[in-house]
PDB file of N, CA and C in Angstrom:
ATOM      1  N   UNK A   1      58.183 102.301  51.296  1.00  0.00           N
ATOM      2  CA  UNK A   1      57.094 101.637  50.602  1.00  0.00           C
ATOM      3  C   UNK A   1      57.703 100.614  49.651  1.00  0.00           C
ATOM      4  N   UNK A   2      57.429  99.554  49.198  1.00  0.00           N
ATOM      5  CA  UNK A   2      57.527  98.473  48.825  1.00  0.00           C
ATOM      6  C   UNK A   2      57.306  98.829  47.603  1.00  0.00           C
ATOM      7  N   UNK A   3      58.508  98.159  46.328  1.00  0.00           N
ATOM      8  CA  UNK A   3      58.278  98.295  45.294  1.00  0.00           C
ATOM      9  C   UNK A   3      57.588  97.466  44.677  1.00  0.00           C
ATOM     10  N   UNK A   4      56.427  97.416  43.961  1.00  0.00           N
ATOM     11  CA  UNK A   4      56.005  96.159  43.168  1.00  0.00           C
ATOM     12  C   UNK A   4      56.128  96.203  42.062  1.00  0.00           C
ATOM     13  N   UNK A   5      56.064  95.193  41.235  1.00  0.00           N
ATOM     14  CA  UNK A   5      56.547  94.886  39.720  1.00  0.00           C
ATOM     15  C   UNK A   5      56.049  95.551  38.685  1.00  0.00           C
ATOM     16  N   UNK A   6      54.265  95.722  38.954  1.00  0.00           N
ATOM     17  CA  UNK A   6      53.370  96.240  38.645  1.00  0.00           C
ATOM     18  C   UNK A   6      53.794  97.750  37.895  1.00  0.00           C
ATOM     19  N   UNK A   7      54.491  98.492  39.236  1.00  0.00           N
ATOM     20  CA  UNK A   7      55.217  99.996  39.263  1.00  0.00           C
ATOM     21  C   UNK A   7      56.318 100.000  38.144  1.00  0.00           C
ATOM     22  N   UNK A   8      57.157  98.337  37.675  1.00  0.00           N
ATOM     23  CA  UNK A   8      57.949  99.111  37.591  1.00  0.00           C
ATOM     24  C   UNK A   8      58.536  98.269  36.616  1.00  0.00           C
ATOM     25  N   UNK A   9      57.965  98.387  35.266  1.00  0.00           N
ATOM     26  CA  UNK A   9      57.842  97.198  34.397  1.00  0.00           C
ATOM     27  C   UNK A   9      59.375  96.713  33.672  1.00  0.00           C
ATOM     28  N   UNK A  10      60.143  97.352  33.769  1.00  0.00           N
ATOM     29  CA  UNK A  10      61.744  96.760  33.874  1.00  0.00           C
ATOM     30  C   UNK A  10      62.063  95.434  34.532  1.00  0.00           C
ATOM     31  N   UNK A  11      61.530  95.615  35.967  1.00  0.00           N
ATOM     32  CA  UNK A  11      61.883  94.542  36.344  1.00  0.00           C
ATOM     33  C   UNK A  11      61.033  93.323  36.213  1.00  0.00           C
ATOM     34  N   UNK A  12      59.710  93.456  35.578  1.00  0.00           N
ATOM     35  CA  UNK A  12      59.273  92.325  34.740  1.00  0.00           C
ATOM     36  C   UNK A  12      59.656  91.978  33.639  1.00  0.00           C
ATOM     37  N   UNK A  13      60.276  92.363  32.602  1.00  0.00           N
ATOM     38  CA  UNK A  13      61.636  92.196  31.720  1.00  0.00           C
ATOM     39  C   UNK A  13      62.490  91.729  31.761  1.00  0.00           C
ATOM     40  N   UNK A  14      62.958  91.618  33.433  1.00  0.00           N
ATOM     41  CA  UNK A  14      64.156  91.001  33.350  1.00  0.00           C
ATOM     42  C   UNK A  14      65.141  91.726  33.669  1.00  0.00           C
ATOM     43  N   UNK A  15      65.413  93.139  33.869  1.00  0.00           N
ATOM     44  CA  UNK A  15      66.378  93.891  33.373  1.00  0.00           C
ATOM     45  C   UNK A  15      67.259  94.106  34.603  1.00  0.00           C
ATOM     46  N   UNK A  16      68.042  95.000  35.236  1.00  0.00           N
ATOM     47  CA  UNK A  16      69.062  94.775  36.222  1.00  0.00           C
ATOM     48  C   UNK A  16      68.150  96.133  37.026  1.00  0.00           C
ATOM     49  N   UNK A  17      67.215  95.857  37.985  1.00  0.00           N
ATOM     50  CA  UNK A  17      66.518  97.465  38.393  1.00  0.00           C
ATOM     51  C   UNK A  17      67.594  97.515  40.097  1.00  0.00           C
ATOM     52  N   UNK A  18      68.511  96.852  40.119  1.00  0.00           N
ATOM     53  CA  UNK A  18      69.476  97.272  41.494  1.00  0.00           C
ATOM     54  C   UNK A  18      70.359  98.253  41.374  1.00  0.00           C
ATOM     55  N   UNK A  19      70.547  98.948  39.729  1.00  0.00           N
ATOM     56  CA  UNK A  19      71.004 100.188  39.766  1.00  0.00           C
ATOM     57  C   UNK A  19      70.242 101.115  40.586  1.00  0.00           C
ATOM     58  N   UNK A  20      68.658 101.441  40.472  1.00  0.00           N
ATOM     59  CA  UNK A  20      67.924 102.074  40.733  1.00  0.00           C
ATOM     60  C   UNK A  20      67.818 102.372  42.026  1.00  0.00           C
ATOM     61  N   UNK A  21      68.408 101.554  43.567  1.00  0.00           N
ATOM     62  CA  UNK A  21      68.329 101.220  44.192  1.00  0.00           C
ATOM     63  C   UNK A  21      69.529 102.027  45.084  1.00  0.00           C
ATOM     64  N   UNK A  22      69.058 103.130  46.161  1.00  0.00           N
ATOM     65  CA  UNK A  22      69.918 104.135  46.420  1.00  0.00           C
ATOM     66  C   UNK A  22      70.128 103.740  48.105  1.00  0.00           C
ATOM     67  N   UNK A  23      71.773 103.741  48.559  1.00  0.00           N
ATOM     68  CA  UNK A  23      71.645 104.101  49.507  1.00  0.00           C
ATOM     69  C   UNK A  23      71.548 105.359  50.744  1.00  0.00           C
ATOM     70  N   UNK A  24      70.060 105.291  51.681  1.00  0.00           N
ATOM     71  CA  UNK A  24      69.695 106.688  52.028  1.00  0.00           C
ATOM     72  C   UNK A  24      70.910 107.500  52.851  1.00  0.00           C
ATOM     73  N   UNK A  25      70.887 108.648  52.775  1.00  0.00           N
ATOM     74  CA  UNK A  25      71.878 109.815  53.391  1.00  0.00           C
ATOM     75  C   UNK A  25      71.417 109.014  55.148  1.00  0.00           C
ATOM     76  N   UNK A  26      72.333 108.976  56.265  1.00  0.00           N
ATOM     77  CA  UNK A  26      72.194 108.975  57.536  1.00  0.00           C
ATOM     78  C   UNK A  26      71.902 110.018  58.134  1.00  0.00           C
ATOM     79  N   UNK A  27      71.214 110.160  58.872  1.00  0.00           N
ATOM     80  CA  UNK A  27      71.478 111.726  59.726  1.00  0.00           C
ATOM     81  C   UNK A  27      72.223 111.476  60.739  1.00  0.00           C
ATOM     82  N   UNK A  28      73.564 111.955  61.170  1.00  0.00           N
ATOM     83  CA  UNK A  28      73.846 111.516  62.334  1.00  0.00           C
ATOM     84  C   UNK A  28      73.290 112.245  63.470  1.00  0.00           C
ATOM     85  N   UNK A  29      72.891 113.638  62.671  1.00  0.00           N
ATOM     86  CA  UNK A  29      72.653 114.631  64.303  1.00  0.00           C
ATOM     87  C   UNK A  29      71.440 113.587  64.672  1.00  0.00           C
ATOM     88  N   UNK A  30      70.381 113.341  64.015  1.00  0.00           N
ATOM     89  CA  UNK A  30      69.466 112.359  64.216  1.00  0.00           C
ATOM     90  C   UNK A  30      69.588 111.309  65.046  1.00  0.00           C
ATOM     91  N   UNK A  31      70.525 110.608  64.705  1.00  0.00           N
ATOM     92  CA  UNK A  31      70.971 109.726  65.979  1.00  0.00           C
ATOM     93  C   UNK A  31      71.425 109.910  66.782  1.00  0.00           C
ATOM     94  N   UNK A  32      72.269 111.125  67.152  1.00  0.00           N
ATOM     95  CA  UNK A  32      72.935 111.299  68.153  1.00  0.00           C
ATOM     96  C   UNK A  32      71.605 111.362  69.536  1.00  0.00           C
ATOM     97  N   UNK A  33      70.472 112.254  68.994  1.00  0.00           N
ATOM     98  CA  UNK A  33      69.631 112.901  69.092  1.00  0.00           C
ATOM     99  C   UNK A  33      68.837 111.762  70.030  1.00  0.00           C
ATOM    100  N   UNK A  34      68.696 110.870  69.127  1.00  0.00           N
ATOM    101  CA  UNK A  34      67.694 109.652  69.519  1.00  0.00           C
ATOM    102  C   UNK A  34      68.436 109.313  70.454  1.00  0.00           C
ATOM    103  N   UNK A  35      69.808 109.208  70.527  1.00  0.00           N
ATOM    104  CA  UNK A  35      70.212 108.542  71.692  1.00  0.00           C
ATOM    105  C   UNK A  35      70.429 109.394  73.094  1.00  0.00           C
ATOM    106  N   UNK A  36      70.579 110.540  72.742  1.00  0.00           N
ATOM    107  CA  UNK A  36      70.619 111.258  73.764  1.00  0.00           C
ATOM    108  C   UNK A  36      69.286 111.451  74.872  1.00  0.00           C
ATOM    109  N   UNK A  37      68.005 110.437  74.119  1.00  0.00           N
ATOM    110  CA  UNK A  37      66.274 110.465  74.124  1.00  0.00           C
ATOM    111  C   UNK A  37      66.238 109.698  75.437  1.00  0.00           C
ATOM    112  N   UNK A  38      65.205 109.216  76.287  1.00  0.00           N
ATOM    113  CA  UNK A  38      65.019 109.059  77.196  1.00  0.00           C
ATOM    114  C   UNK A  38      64.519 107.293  76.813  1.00  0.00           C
ATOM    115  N   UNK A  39      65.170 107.293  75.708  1.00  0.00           N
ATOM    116  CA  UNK A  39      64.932 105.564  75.766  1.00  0.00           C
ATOM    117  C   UNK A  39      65.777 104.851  76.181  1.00  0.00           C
ATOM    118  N   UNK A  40      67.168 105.805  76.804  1.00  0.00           N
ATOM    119  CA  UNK A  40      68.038 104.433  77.064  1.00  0.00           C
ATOM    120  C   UNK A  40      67.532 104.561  79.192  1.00  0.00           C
ATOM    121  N   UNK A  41      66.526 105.091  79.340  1.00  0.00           N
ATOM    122  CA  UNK A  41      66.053 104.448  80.547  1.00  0.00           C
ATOM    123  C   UNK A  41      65.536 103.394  80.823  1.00  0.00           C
ATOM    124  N   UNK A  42      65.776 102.489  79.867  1.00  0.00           N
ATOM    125  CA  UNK A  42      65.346 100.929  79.563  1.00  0.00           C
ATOM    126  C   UNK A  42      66.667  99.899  80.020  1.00  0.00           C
ATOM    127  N   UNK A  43      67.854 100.503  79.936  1.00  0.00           N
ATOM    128  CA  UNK A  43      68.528  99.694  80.570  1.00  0.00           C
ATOM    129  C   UNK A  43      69.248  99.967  82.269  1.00  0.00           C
ATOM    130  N   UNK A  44      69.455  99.746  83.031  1.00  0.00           N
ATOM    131  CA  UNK A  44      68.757  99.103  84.532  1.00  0.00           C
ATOM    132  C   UNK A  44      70.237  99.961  85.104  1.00  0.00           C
ATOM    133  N   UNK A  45      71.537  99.965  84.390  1.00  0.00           N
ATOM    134  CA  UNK A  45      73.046 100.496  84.808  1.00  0.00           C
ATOM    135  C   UNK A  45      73.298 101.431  84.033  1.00  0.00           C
ATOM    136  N   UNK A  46      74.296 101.741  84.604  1.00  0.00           N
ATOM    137  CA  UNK A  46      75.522 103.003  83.955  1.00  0.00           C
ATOM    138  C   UNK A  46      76.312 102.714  82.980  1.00  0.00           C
ATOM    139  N   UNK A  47      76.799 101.007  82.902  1.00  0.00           N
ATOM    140  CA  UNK A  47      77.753 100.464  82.287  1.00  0.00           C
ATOM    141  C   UNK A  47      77.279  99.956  81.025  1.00  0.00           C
ATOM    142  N   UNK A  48      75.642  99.208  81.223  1.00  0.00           N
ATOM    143  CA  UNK A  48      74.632  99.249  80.239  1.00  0.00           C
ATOM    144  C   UNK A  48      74.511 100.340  79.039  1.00  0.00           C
ATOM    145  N   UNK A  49      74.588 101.505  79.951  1.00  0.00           N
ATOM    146  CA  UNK A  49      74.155 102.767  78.823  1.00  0.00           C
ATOM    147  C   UNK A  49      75.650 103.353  78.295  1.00  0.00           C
ATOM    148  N   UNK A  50      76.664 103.296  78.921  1.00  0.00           N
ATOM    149  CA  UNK A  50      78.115 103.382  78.391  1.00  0.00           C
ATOM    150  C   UNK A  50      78.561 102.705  77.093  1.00  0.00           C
ATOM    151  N   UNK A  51      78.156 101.679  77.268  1.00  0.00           N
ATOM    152  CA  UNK A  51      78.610 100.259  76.306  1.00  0.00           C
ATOM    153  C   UNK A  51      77.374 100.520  75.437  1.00  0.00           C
ATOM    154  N   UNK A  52      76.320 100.839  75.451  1.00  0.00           N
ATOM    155  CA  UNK A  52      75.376 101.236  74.074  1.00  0.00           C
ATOM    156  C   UNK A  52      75.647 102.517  73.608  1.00  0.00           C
ATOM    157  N   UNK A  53      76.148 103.579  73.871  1.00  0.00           N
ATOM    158  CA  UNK A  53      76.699 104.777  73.672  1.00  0.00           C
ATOM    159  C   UNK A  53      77.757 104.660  72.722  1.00  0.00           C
ATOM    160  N   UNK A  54      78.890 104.078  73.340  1.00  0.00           N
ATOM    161  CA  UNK A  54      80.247 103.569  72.801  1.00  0.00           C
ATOM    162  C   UNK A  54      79.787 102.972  71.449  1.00  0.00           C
ATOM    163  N   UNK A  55      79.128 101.961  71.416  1.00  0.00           N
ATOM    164  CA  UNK A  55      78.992 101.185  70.094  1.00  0.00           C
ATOM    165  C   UNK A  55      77.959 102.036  68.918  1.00  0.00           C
ATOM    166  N   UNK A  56      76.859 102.626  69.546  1.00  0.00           N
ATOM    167  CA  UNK A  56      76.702 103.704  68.704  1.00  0.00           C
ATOM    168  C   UNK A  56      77.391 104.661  68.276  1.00  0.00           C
ATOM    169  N   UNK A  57      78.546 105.443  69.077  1.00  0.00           N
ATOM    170  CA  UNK A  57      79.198 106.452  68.512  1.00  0.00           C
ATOM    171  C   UNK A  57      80.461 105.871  67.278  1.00  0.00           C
ATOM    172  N   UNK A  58      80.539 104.365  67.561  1.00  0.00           N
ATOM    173  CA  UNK A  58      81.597 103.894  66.879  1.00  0.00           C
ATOM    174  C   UNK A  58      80.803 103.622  65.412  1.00  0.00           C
ATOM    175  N   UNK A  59      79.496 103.369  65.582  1.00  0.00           N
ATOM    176  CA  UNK A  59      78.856 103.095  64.426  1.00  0.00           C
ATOM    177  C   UNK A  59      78.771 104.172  63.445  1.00  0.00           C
ATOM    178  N   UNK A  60      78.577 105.548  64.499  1.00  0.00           N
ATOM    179  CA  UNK A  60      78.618 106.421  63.847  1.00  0.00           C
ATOM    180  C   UNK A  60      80.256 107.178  63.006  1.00  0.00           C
ATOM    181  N   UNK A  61      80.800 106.707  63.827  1.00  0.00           N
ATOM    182  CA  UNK A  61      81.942 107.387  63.374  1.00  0.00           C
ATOM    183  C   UNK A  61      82.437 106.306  61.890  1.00  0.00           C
ATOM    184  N   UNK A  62      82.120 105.080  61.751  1.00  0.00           N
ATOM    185  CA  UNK A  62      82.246 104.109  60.764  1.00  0.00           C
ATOM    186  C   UNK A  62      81.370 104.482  59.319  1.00  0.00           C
ATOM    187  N   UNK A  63      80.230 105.030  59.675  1.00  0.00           N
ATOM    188  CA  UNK A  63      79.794 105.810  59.095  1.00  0.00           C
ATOM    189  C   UNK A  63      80.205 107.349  58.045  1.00  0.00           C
ATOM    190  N   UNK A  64      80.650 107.993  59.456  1.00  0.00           N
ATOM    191  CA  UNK A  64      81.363 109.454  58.633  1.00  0.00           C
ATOM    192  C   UNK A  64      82.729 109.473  58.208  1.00  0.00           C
ATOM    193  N   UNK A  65      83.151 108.637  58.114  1.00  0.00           N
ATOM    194  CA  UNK A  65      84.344 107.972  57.429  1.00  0.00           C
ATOM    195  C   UNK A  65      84.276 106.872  56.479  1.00  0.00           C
ATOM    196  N   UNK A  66      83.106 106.969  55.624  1.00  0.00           N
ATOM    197  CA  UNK A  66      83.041 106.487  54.565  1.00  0.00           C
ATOM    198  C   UNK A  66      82.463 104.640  54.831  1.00  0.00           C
ATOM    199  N   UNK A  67      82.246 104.416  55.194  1.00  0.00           N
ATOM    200  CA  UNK A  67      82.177 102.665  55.857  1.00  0.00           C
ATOM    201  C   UNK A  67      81.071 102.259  54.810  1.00  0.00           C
ATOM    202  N   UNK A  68      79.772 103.228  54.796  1.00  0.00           N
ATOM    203  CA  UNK A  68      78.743 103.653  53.459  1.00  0.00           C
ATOM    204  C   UNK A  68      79.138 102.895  52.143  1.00  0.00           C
ATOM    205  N   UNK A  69      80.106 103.579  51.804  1.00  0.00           N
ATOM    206  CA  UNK A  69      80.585 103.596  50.418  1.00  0.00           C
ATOM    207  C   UNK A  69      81.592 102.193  50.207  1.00  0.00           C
ATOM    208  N   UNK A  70      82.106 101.628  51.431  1.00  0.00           N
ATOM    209  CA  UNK A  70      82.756 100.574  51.578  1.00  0.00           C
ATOM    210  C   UNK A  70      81.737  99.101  51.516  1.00  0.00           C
ATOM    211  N   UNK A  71      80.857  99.709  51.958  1.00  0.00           N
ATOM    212  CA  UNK A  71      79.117  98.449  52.527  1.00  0.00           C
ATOM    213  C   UNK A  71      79.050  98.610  50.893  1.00  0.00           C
ATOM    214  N   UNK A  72      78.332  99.509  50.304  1.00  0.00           N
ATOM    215  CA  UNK A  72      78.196  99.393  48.638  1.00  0.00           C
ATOM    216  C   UNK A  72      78.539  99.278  47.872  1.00  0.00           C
ATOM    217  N   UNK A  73      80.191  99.013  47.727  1.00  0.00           N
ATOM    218  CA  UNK A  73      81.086  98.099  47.059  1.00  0.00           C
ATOM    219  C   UNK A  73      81.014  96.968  46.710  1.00  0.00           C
ATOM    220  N   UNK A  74      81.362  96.511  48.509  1.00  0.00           N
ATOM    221  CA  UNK A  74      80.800  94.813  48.779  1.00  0.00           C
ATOM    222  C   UNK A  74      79.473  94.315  48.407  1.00  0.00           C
ATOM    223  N   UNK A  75      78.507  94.798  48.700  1.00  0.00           N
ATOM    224  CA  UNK A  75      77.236  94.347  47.913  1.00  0.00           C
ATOM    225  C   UNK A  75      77.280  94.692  46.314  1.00  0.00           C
ATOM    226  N   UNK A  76      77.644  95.737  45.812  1.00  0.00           N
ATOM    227  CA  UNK A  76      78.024  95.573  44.128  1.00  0.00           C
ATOM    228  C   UNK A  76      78.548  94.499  43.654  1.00  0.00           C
ATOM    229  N   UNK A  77      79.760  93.866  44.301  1.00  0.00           N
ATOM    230  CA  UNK A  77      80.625  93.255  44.004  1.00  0.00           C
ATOM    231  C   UNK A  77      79.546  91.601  44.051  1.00  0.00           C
ATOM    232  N   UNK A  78      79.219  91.676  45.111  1.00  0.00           N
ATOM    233  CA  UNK A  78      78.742  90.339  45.527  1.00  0.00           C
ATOM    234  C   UNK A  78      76.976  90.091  44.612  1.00  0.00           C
ATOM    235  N   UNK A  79      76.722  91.162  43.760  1.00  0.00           N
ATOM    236  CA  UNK A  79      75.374  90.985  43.575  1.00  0.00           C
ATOM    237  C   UNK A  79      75.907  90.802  41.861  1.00  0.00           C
ATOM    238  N   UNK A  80      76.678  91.432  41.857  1.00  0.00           N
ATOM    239  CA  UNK A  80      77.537  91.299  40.053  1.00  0.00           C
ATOM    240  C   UNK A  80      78.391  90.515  39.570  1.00  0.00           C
ATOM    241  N   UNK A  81      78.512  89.505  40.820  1.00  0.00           N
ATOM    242  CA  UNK A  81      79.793  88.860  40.177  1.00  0.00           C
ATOM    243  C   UNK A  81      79.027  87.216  40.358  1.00  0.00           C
TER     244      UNK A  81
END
């Protein structure tokens, strides 16, 4: 849901409300889950669904090795400086 200003009178002030601003937990079983789902019968090959597999599991694994905490650095850095 969309924050509005209205809600959240700090940031009509002026004040810095991107502390406030959390990044959510992933589920991976969740994704694994989704992908294991009958939506990748949308692509037509074997090599199709290999190569979307692969890049999801790599996403995921970029993920459970901290990649998170590396992404929210760089945006700290780049929103503070």
């Amino acid at each position: 849901m969309a924050l509005m200003l209205t809600e959240n009178p700090r940031l009509i002030n002026r004040s810095n409300g991107v502390e406030e601003i959390g990044v959510p937990e992933i589920d991976t079983g969740l994704l694994m889950s989704l992908l294991d789902e009958s939506q990748s019968e949308e692509y037509c090959n074997e090599e199709q669904i290999t190569s979307l597999m692969e890049s999801l599991e790599a996403e995921i694994r970029m993920l459970e090795n901290g990649f998170t905490s590396l992404w929210q650095e760089t945006y700290d850095t780049a929103i503070y400086n």
